[in-house]
C-alpha atoms as a PDB file:
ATOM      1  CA  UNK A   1      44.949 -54.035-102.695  1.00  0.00           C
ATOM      2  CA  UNK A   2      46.432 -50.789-101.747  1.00  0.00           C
ATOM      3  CA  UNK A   3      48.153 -49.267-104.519  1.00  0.00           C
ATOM      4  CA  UNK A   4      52.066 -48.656-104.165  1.00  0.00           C
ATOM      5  CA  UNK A   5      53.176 -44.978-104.772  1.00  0.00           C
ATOM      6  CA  UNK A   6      56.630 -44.172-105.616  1.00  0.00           C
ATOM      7  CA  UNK A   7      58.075 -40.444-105.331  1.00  0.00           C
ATOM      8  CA  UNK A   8      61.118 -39.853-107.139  1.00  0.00           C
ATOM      9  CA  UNK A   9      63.809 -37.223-107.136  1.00  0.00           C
ATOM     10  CA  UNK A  10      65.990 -37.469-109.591  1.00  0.00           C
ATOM     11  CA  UNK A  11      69.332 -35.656-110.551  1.00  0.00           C
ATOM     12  CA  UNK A  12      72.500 -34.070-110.173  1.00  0.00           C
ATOM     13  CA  UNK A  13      73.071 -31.794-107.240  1.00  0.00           C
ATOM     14  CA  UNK A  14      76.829 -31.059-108.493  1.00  0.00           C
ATOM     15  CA  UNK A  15      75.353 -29.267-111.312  1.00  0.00           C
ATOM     16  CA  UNK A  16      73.344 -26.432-110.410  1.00  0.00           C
ATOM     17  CA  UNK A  17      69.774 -26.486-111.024  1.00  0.00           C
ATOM     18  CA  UNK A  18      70.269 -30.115-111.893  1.00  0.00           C
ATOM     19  CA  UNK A  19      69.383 -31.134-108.864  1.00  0.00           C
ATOM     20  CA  UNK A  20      66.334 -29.727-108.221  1.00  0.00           C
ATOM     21  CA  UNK A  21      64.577 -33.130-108.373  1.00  0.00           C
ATOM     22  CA  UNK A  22      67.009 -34.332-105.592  1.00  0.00           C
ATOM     23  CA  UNK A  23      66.236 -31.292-103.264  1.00  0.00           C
ATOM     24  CA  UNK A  24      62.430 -31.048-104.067  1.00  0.00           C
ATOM     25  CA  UNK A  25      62.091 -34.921-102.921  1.00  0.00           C
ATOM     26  CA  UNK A  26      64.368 -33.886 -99.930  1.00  0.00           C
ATOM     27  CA  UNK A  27      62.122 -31.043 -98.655  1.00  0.00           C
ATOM     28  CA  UNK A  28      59.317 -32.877 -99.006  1.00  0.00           C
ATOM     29  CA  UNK A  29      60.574 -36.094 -97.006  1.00  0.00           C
ATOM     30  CA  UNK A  30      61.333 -33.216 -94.529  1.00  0.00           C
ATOM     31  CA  UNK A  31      58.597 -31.824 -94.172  1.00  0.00           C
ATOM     32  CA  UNK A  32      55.797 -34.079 -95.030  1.00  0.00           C
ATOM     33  CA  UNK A  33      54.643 -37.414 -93.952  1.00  0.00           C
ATOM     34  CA  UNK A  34      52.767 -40.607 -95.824  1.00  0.00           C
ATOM     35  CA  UNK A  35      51.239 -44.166 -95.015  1.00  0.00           C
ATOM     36  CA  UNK A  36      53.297 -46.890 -95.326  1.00  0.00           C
ATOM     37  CA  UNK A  37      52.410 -47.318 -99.275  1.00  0.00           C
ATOM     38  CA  UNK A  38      53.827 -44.267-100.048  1.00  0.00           C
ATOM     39  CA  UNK A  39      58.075 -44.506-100.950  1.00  0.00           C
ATOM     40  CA  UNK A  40      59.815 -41.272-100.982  1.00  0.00           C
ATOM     41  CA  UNK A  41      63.394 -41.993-102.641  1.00  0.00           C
ATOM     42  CA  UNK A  42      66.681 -39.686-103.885  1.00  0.00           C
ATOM     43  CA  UNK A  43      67.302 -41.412-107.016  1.00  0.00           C
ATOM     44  CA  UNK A  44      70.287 -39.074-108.406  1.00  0.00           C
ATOM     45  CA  UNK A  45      72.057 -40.334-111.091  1.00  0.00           C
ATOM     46  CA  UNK A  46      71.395 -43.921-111.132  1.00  0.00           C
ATOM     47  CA  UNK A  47      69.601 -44.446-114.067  1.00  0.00           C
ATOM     48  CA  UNK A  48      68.714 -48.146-114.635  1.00  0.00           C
ATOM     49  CA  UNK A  49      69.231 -49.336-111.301  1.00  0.00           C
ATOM     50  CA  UNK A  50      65.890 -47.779-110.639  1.00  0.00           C
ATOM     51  CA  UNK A  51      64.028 -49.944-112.446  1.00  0.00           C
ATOM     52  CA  UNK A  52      63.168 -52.642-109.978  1.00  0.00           C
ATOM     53  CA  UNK A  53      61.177 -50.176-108.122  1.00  0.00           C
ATOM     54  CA  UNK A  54      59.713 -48.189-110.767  1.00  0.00           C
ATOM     55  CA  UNK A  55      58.192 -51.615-111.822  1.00  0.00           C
ATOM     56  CA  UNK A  56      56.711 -52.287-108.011  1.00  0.00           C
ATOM     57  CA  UNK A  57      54.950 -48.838-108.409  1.00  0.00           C
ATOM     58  CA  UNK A  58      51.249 -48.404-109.107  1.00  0.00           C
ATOM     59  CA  UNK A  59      51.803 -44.621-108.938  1.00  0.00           C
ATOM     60  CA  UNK A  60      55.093 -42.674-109.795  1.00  0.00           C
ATOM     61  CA  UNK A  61      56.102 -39.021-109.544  1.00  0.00           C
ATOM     62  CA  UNK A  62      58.820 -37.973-110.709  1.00  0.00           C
ATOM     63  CA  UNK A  63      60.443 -34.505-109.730  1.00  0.00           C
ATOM     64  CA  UNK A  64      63.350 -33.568-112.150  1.00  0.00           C
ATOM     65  CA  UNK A  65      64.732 -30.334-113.920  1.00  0.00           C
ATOM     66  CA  UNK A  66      63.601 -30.486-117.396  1.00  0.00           C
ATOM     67  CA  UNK A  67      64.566 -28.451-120.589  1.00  0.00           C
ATOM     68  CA  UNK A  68      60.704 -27.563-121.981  1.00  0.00           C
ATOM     69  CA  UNK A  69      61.997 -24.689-123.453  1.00  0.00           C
ATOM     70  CA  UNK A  70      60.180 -21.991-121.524  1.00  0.00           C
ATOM     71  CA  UNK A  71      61.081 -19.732-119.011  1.00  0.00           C
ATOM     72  CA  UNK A  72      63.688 -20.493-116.719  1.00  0.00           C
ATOM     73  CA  UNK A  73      61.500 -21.329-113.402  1.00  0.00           C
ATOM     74  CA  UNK A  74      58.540 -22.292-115.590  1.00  0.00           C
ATOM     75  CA  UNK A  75      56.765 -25.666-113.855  1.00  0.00           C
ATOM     76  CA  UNK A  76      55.272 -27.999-116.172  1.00  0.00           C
ATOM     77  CA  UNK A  77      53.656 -31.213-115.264  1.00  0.00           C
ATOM     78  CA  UNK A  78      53.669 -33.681-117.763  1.00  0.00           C
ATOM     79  CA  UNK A  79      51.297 -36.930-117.535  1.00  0.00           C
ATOM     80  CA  UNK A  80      51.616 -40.730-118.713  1.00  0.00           C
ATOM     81  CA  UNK A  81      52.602 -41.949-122.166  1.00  0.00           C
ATOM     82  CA  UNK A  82      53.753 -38.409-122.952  1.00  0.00           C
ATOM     83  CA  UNK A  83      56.667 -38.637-120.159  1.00  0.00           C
ATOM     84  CA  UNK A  84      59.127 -40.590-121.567  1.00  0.00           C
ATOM     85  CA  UNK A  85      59.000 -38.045-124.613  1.00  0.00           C
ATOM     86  CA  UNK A  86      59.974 -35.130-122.536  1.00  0.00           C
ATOM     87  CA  UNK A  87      62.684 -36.316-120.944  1.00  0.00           C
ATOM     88  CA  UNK A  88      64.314 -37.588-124.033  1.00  0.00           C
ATOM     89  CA  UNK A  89      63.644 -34.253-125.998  1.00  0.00           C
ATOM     90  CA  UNK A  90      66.235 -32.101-125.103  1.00  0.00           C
ATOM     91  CA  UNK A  91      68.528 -34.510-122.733  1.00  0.00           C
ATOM     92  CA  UNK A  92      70.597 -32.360-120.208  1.00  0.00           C
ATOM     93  CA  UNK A  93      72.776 -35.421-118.786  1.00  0.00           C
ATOM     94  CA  UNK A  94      72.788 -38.792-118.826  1.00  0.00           C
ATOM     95  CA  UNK A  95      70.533 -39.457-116.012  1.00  0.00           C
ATOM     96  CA  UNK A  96      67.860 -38.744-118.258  1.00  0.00           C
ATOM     97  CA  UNK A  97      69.240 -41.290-120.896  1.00  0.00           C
ATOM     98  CA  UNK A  98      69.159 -43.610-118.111  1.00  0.00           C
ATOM     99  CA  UNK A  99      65.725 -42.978-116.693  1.00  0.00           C
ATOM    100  CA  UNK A 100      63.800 -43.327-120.402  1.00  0.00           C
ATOM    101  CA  UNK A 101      65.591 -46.741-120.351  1.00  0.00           C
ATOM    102  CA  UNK A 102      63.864 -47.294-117.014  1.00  0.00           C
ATOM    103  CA  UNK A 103      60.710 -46.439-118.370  1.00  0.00           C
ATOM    104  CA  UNK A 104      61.355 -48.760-121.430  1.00  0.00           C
ATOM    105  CA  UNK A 105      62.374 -51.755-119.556  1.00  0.00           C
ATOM    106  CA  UNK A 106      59.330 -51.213-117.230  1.00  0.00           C
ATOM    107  CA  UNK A 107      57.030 -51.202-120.022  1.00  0.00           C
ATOM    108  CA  UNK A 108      58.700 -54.256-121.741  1.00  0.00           C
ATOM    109  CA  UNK A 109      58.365 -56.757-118.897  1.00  0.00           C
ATOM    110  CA  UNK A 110      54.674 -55.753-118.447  1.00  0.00           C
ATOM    111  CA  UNK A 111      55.335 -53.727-115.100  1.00  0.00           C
ATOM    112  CA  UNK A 112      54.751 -50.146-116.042  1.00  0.00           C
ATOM    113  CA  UNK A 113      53.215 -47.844-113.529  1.00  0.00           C
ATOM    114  CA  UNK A 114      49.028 -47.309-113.783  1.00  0.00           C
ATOM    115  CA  UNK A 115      49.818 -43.426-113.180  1.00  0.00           C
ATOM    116  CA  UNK A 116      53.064 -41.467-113.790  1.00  0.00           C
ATOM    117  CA  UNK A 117      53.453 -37.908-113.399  1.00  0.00           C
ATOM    118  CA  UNK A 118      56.640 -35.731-114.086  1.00  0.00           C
ATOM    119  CA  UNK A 119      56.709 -32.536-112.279  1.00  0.00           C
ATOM    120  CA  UNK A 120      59.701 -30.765-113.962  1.00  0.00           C
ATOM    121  CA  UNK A 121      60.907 -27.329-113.657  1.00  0.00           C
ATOM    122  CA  UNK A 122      63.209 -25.509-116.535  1.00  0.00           C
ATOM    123  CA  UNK A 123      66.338 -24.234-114.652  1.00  0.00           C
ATOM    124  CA  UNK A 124      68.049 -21.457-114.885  1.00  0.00           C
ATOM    125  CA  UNK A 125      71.583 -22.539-114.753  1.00  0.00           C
ATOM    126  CA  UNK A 126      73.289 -25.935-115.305  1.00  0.00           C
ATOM    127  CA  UNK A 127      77.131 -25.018-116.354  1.00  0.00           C
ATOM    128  CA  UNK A 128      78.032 -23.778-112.540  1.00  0.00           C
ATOM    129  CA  UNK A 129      79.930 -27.409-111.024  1.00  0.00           C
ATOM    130  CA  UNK A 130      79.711 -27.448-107.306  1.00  0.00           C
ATOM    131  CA  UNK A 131      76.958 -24.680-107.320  1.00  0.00           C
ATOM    132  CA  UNK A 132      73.335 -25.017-105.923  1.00  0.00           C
ATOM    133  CA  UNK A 133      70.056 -24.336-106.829  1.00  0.00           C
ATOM    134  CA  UNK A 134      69.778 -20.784-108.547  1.00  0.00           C
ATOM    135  CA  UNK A 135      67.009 -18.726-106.135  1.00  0.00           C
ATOM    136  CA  UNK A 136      64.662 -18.709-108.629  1.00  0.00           C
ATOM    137  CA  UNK A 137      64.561 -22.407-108.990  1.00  0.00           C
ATOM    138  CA  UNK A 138      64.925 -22.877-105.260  1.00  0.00           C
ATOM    139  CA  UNK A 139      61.505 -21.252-105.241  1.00  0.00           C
ATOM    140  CA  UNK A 140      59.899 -23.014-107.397  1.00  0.00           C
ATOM    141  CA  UNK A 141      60.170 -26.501-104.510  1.00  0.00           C
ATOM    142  CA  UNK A 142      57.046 -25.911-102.752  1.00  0.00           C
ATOM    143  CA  UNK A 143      54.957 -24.429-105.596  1.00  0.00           C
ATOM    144  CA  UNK A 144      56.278 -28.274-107.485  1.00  0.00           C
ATOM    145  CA  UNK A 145      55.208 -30.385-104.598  1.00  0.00           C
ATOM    146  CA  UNK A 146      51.916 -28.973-103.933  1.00  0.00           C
ATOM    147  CA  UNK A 147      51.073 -29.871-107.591  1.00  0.00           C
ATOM    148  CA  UNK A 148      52.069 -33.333-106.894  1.00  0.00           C
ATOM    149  CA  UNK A 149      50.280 -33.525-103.989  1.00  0.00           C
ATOM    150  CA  UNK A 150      47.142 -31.786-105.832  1.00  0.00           C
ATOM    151  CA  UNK A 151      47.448 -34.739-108.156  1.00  0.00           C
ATOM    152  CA  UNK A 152      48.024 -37.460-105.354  1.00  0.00           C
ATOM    153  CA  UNK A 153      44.975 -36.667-104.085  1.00  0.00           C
ATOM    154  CA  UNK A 154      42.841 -38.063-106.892  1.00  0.00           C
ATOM    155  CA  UNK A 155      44.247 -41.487-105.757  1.00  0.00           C
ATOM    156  CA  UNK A 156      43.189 -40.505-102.118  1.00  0.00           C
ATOM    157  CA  UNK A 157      46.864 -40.094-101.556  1.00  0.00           C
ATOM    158  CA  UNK A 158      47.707 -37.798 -99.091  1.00  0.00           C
ATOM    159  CA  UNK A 159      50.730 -36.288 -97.508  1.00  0.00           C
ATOM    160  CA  UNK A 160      50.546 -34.734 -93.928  1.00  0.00           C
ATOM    161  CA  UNK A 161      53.034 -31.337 -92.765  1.00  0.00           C
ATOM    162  CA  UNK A 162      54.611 -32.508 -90.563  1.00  0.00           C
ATOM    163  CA  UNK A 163      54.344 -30.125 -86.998  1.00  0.00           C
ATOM    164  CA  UNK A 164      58.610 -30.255 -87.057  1.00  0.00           C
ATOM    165  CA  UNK A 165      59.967 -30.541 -89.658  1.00  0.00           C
ATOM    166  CA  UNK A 166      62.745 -33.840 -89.619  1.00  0.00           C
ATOM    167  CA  UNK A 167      66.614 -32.982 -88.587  1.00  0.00           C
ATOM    168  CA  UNK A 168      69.284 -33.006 -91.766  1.00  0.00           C
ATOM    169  CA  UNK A 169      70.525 -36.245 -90.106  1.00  0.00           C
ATOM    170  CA  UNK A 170      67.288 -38.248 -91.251  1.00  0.00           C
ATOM    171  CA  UNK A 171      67.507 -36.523 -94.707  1.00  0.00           C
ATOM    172  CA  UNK A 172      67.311 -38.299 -98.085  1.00  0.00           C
ATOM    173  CA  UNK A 173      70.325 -37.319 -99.692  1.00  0.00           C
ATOM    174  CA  UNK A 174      72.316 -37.648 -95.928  1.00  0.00           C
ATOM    175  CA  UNK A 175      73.142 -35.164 -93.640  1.00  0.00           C
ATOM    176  CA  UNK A 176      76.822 -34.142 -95.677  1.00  0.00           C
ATOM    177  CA  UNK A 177      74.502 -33.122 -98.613  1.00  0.00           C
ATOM    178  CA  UNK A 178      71.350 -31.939 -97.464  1.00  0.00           C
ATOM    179  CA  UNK A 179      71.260 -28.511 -99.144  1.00  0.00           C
ATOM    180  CA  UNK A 180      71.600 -26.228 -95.987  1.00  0.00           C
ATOM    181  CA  UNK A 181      74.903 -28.482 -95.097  1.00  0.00           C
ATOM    182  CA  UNK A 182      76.264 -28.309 -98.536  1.00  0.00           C
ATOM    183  CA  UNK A 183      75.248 -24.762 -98.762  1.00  0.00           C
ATOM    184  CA  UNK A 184      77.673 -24.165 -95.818  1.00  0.00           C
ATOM    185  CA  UNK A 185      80.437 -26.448 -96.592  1.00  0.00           C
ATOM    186  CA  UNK A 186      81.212 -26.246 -99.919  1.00  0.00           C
ATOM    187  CA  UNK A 187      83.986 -24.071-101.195  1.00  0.00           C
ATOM    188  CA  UNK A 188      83.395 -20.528-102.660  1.00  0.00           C
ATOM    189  CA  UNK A 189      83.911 -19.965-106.850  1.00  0.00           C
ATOM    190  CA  UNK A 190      87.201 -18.345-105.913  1.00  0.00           C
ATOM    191  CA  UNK A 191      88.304 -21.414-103.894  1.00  0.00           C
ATOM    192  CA  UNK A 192      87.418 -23.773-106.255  1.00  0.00           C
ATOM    193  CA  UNK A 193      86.670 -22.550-109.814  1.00  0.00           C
ATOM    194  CA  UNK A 194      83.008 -23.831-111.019  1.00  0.00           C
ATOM    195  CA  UNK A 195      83.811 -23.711-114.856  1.00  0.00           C
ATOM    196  CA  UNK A 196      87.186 -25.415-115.172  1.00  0.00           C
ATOM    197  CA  UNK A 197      90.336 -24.919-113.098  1.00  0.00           C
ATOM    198  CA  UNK A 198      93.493 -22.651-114.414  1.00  0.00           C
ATOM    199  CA  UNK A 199      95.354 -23.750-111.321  1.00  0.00           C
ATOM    200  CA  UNK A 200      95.738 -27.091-114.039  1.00  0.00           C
ATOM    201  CA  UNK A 201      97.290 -24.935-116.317  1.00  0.00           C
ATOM    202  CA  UNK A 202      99.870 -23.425-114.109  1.00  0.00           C
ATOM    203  CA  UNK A 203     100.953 -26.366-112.921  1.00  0.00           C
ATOM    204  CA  UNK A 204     104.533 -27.678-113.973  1.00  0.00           C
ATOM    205  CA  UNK A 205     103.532 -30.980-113.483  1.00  0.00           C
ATOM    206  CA  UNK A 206     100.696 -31.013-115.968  1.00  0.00           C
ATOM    207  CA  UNK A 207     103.622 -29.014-118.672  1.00  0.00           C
ATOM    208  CA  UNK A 208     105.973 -31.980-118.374  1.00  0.00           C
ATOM    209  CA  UNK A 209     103.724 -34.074-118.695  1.00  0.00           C
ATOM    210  CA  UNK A 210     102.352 -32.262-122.140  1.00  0.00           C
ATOM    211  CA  UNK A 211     106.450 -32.415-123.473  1.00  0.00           C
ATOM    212  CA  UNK A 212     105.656 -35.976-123.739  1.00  0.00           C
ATOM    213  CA  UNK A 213     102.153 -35.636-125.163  1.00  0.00           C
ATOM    214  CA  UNK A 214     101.826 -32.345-126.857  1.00  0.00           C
ATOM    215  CA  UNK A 215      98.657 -30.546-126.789  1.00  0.00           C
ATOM    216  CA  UNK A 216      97.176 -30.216-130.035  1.00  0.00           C
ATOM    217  CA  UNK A 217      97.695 -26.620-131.714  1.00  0.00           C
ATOM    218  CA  UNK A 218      94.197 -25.775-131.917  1.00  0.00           C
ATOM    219  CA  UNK A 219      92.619 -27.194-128.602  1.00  0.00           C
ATOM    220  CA  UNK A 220      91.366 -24.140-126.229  1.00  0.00           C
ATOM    221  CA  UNK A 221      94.147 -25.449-123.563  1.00  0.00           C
ATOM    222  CA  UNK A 222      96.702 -24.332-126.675  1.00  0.00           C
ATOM    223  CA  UNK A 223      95.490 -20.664-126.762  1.00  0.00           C
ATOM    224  CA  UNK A 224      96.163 -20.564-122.790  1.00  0.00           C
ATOM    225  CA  UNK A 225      99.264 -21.955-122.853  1.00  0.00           C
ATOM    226  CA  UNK A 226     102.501 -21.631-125.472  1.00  0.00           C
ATOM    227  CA  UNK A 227     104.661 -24.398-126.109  1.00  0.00           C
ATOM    228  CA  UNK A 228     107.068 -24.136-123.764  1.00  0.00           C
ATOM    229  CA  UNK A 229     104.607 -24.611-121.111  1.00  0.00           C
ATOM    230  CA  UNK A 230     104.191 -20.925-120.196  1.00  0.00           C
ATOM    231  CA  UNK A 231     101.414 -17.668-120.275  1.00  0.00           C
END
């Protein structure tokens, strides 16, 4: 029987470099194509409702930004039984909570993948909501998908470039958040503040509603604001 392969990007593409998984299963949907045995699939943040096909999957790769440690940009594939360990070692969100469980579950009912590869790249900056992919992580996409395609190939699995590559319409993620689109659409920093808003703090709505429930003394929104609702 043909063995069923299973490519996985997997992330947050509000958060920065979080969604490098997401985007690196996106550019390679774009601009590569497979046999019919091969699923390419923008997982993002939904954790154990990936389980039913992670356990129809001979083969799994799984692109996702992972904190090794190392240099920001660093690539590290990581192989088998030793997967579930590095995603659980230093947890960034909860998608990786959720994606262990995956894994777990898999195992437990007796349909774990033969072969499982993570292909996961340290980022360079998570705490930025609404930003992209930092340019050094960005580069790091098709260096990370010619690895998995390096290791593909010992299952005879190969992808094909594609002579054009496929229109943002037909991408993954859909065309309002394929990266170019979202690139162009999304707010600036000054627009819309990536940290945490102090348009919240100014408003006179939000100080009424703090004469009913007062903020504690020593929260950080108590150092912005006094307690009659002013700077």
């Amino acid at each position: 029987m043909t063995p069923k392969i299973l490519i996985l990007g997997i992330g947050n593409i509000l958060w920065a470099d979080e969604g490098f998984g997401v985007r690196a299963v996106e550019h390679l949907d774009r601009h590569f194509q497979f046999d019919d045995s091969v699923t390419l699939m923008d997982g993002g943040t939904q954790g154990i409702y990936l389980a039913h096909h992670v356990q129809q999957a001979d083969i799994l790769v799984v692109f996702d930004a992972i904190d090794y440690g190392l240099e920001p940009g660093t690539i590290k594939l990581i192989e088998g039984d030793d997967v579930p360990k590095f995603m659980g070692a230093k947890k960034m969100s909860l998608h990786q909570t959720g994606f262990q469980e995956v894994l777990a579950m898999a195992e437990m009912l007796g349909d774990y993948p033969d072969h499982l590869l993570l292909v996961g790249v340290q980022p360079v900056q998570l705490e930025d909501y609404g930003g992209s992919l930092r340019e050094k992580t960005r580069a790091r996409i098709e260096p990370a998908i010619t690895l998995a395609l390096n290791w593909l190939a010992r299952f005879e699995v190969h992808g094909e470039r594609r002579e054009q590559a496929r229109d943002a319409s037909e991408s993954l993620a859909g065309a309002e958040i394929e990266m170019m689109a979202y690139e162009n659409q999304r707010p600036s920093a000054a627009e819309a503040s990536r940290v945490g808003d102090d348009r919240v703090l100014r408003d006179r709505n939000f100080h009424l509603s703090n004469r009913t429930h007062p903020v504690d003394p020593g929260s950080k929104i108590a150092c912005d604001v006094d307690h009659r609702g002013k700077y």
